[in-house]
Protein backbone atom coordinates (compact mmCIF):
# COMPACT_ATOMS: atom_id res chain seq x y z
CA UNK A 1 -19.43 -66.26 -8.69
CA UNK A 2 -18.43 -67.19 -5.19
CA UNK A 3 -20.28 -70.26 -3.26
CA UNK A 4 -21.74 -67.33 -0.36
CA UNK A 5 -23.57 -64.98 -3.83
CA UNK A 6 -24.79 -68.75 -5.19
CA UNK A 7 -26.20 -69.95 -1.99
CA UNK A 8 -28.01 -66.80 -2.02
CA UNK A 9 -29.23 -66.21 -5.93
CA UNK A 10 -31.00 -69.96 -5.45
CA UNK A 11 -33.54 -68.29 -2.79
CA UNK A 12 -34.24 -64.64 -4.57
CA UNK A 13 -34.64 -66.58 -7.87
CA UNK A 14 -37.33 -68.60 -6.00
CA UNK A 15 -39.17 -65.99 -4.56
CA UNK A 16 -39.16 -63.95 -7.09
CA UNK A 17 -40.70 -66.74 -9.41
CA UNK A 18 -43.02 -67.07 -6.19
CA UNK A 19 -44.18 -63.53 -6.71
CA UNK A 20 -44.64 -63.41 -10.21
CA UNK A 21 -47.22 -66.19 -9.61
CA UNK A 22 -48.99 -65.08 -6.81
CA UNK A 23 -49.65 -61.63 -8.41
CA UNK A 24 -51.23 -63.78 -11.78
CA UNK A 25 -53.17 -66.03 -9.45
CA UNK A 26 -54.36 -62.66 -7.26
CA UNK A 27 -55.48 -61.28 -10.73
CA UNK A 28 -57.17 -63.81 -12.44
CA UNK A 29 -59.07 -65.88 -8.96
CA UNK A 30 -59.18 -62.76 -6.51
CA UNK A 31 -57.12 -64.46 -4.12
CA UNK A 32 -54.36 -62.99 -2.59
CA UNK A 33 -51.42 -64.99 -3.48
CA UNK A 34 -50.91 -67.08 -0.45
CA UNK A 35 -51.63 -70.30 -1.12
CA UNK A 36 -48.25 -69.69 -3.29
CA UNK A 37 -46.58 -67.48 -1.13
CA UNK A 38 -46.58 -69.74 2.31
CA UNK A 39 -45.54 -72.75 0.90
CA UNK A 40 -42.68 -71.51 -1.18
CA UNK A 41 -41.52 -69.60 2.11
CA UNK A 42 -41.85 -72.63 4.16
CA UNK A 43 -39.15 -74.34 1.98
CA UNK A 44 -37.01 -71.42 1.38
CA UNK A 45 -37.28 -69.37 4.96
CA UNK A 46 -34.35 -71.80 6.35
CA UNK A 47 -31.89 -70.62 3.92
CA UNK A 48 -32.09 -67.50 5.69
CA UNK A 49 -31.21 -69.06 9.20
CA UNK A 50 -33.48 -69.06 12.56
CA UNK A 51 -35.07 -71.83 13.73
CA UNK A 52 -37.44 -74.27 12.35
CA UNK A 53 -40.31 -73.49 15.43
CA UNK A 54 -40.58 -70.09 13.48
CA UNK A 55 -40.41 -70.79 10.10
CA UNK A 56 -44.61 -70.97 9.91
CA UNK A 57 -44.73 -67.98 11.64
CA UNK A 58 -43.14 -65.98 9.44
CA UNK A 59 -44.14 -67.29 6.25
CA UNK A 60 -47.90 -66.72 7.57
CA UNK A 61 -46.71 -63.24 8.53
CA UNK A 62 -44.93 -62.73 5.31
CA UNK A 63 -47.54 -63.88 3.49
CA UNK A 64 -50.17 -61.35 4.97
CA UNK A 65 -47.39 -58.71 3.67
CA UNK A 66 -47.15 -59.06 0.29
CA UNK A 67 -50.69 -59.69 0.15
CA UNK A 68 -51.31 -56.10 0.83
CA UNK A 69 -48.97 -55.20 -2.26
CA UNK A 70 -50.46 -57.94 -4.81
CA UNK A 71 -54.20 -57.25 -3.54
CA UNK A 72 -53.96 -53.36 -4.08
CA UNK A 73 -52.52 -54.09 -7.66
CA UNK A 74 -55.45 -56.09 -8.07
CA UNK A 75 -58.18 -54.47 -6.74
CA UNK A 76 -57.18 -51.25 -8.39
CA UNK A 77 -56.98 -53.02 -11.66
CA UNK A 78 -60.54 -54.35 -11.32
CA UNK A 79 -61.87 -51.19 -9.92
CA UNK A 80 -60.80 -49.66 -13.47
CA UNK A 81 -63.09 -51.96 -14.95
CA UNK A 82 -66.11 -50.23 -12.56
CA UNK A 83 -66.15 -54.28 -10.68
CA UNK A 84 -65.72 -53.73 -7.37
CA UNK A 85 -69.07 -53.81 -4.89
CA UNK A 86 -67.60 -50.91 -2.44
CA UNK A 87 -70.85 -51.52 -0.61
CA UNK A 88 -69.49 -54.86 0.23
CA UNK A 89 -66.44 -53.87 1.25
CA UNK A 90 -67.74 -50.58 3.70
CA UNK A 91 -70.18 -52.81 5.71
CA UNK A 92 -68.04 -55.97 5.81
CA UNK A 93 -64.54 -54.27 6.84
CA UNK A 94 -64.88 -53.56 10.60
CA UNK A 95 -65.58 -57.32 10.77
CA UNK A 96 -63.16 -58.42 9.04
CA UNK A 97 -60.62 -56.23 10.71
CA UNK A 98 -61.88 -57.52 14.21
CA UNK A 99 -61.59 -61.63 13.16
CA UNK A 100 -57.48 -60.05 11.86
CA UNK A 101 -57.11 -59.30 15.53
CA UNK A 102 -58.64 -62.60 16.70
CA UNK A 103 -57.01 -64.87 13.87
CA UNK A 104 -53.66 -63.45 14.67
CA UNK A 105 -53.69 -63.12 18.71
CA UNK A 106 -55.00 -67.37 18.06
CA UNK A 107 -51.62 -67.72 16.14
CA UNK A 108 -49.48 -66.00 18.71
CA UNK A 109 -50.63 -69.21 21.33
CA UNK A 110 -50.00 -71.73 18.35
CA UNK A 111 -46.85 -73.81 17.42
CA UNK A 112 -45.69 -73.83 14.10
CA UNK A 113 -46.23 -77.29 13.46
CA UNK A 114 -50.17 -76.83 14.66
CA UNK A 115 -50.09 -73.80 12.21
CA UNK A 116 -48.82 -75.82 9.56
CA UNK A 117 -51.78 -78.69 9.96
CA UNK A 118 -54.06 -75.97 9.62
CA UNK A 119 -52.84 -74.33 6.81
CA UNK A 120 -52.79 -77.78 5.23
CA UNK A 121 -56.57 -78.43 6.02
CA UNK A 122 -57.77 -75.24 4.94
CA UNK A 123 -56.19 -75.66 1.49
CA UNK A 124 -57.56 -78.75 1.16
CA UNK A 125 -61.10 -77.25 2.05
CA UNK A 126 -60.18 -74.76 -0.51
CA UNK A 127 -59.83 -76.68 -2.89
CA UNK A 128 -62.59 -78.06 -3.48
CA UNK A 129 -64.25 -74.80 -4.78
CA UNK A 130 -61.43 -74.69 -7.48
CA UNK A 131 -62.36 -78.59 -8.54
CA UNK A 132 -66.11 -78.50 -8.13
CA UNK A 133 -66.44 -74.97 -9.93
CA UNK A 134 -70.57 -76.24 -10.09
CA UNK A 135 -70.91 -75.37 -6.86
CA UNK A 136 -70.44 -71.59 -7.30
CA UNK A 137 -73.02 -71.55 -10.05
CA UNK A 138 -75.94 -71.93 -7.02
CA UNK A 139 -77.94 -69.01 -6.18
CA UNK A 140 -79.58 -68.63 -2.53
CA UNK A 141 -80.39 -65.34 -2.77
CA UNK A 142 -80.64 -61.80 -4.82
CA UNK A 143 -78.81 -60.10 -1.61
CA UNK A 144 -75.91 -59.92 0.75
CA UNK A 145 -76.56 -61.38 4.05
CA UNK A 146 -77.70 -58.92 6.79
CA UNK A 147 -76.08 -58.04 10.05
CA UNK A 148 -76.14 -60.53 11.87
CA UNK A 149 -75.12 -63.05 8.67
CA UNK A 150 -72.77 -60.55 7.94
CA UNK A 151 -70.60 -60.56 11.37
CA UNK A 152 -70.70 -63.82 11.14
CA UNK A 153 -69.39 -64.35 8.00
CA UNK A 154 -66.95 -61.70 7.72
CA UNK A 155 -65.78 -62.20 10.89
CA UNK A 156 -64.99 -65.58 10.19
CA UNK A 157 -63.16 -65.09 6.93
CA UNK A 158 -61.12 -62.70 8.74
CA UNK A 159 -60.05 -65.44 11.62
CA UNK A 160 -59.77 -67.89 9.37
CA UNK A 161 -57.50 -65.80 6.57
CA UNK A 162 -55.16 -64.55 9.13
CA UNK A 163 -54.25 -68.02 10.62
CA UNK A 164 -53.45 -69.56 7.37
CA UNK A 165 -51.80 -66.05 5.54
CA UNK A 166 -54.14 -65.84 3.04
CA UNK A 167 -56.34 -63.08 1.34
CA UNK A 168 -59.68 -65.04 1.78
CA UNK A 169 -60.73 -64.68 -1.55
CA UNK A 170 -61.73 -67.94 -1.96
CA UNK A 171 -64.74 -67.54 0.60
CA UNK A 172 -65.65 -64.13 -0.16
CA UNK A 173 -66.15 -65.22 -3.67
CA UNK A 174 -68.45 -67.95 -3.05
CA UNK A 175 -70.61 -66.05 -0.42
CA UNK A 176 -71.17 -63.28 -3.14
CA UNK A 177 -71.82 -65.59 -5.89
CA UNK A 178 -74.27 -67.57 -3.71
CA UNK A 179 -75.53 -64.07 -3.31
CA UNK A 180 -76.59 -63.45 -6.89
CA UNK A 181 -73.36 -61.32 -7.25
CA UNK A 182 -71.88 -62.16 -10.94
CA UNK A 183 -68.59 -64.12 -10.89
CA UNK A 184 -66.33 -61.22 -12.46
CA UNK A 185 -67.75 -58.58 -9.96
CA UNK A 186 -67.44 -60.93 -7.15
CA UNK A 187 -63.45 -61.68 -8.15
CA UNK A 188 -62.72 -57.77 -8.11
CA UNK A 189 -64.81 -57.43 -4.46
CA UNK A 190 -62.91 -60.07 -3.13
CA UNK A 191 -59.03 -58.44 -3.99
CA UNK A 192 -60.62 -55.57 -1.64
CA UNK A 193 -61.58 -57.83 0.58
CA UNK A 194 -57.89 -59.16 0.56
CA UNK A 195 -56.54 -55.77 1.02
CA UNK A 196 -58.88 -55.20 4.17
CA UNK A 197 -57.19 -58.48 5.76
CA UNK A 198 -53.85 -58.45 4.60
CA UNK A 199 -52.78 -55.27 6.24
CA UNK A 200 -53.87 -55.64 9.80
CA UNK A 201 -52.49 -59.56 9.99
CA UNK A 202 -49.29 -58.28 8.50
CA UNK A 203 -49.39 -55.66 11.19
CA UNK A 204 -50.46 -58.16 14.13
CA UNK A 205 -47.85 -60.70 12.98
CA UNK A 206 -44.63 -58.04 12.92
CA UNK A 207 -45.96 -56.66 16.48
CA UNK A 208 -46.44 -60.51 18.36
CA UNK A 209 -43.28 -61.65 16.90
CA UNK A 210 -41.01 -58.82 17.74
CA UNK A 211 -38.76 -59.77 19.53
CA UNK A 212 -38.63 -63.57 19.76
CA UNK A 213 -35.85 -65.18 19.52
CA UNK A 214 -34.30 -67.74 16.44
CA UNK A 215 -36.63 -65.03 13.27
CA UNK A 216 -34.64 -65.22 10.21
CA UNK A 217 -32.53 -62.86 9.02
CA UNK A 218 -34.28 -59.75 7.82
CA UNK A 219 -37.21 -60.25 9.98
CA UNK A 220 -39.46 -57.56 11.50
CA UNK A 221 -41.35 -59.90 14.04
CA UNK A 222 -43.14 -62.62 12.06
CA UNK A 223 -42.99 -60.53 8.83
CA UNK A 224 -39.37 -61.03 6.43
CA UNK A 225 -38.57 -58.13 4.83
CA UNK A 226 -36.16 -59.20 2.08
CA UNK A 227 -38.71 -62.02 0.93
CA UNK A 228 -41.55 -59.33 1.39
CA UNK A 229 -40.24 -57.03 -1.05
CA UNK A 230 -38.38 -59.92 -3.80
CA UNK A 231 -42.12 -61.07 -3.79
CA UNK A 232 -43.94 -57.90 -3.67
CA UNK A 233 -41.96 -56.71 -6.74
CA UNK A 234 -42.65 -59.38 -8.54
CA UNK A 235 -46.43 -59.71 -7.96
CA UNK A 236 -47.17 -56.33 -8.51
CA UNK A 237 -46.18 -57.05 -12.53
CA UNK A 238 -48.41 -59.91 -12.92
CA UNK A 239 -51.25 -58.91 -11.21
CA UNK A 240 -52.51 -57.31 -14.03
CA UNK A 241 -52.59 -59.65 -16.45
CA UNK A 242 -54.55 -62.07 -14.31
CA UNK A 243 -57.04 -59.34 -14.02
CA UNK A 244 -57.26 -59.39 -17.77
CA UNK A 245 -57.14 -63.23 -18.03
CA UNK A 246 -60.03 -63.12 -15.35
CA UNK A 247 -62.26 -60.45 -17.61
CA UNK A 248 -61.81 -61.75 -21.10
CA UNK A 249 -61.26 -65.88 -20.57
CA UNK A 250 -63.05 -68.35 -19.52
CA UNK A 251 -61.28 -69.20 -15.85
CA UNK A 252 -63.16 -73.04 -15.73
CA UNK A 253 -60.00 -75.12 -16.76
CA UNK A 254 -56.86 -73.09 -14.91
CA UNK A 255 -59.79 -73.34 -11.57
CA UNK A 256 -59.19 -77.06 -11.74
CA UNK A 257 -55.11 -76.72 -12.34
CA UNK A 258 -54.91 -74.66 -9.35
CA UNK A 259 -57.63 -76.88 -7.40
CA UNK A 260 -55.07 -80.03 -8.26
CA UNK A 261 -52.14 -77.81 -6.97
CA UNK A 262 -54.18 -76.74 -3.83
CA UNK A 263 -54.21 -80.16 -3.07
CA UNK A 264 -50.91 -81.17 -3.90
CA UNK A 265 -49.89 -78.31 -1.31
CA UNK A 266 -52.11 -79.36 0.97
CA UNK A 267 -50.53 -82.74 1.33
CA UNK A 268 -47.05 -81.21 1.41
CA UNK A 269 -47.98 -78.99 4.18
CA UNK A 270 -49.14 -81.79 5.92
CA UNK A 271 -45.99 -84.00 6.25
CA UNK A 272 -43.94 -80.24 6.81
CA UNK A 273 -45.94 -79.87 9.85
CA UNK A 274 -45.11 -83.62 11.16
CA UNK A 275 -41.63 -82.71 10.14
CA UNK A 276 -41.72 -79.48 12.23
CA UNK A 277 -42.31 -81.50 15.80
């Protein structure tokens, strides 16, 4: 095996391990996968070439990509099991769609390293649903917010999911739960919910990066398409059986693993992003 076919197996083997679990993690928390995804292609987007100012870019960009993949696998899985609210998702996808557009024309004006800090605090934020699972178990009401609520909210998980490359499932889940939605049917909701974001960000990120200079190789704008589909592939196997983990197990001790790895990342991200100035 020559040194050029190494240099490049170390990479693919990563991402593809990266895929496998961000489709599990999409299955069995109705997130999208991103909190695995972006870090992983943080780390591993320089072995591709281009320069560091971009590398946040496109992992966020990526990201969004093979969220669209993992959350489809997902959602269609759960929507076997008759668990997905399509109410939900009919009255809250034009405003999710329109925070996309805002979340990713804020990104455009960003540097990476800015990007990176807020990736890192929103993980952080995030995890704290994950460690404090308690909090989800509070009811505030026996329906979904109205319109104005509902812009609000929805609009906001769409900013917010597109700046850090994430599905949002993590909000989604806890406004429906807060809701009086159960916690299974809330989980399927939100992998629609991921879908619903994940495709115009991917969109928005290949269209304001095209054609900037120092991408890595294989890059449509902010959006890599060899890491795309290694983790894509690989995601679209597992999701499955984290839908079936999800429906049959109780969830309460892998919340806390992940909410200890959320913040692990979290503080990663952090020094990345002072590295990246």
């Amino acid at each position: 095996m020559t040194v050029e076919m190494t240099a490049w197996l170390i990479p693919l083997m990563a991402l593809l391990v990266a895929g496998l679990a961000a489709g599990f993690t999409a299955g069995i928390f109705g997130v999208g996968g991103g909190f695995i995804v972006v870090p992983a292609l943080v780390y591993l987007l320089p072995l591709l070439g281009g320069d560091k100012s971009q590398y946040a870019h496109v992992a966020i960009g990526t990201s969004a990509a093979t969220i669209i993949v993992t959350s489809i696998r997902s959602f269609r899985a759960h929507a076997k099991r008759g668990a997905v609210d399509m109410e939900v998702l009919k009255t809250w996808a034009p405003w999710l769609v329109l925070g996309d557009a805002i979340g990713v024309v804020l990104a455009d004006h960003v540097d990476g390293h800015i990007l990176l800090l807020i990736f890192a605090i929103g993980v952080l934020l995030m995890s704290v649903n994950f460690l404090i699972p308690k909090l989800s178990n509070f009811v505030i009401s026996d329906t979904m917010p109205g319109l104005a609520p509902r812009v609000a909210i929805a609009g906001g998980l769409g900013t917010f999911s597109s700046l850090l490359g994430i599905g949002g499932g993590s909000i989604a889940i806890m406004v429906m739960t807060l809701c009086g939605r159960s916690i299974h049917k809330a989980i399927a909701t939100a992998a629609g919910i991921g879908v619903l974001i994940a495709i115009p960000t991917a969109i928005g990120f290949a269209i304001t990066g095209f054609g900037e200079k120092g991408l890595p190789w294989g890059s449509l704008g902010y959006v890599n398409l060899p890491a795309t589909f290694a983790i894509a592939s690989m995601s679209i196997l597992t999701a499955p059986y984290g839908v079936a983990v999800a429906h049959n197990l109780p969830a309460a001790p892998l919340k806390k693993v992940f909410g200890l790895y959320l913040v692990v990342i979290s503080l990663t991200m952090f020094m990345k992003a002072l590295h990246l100035r």
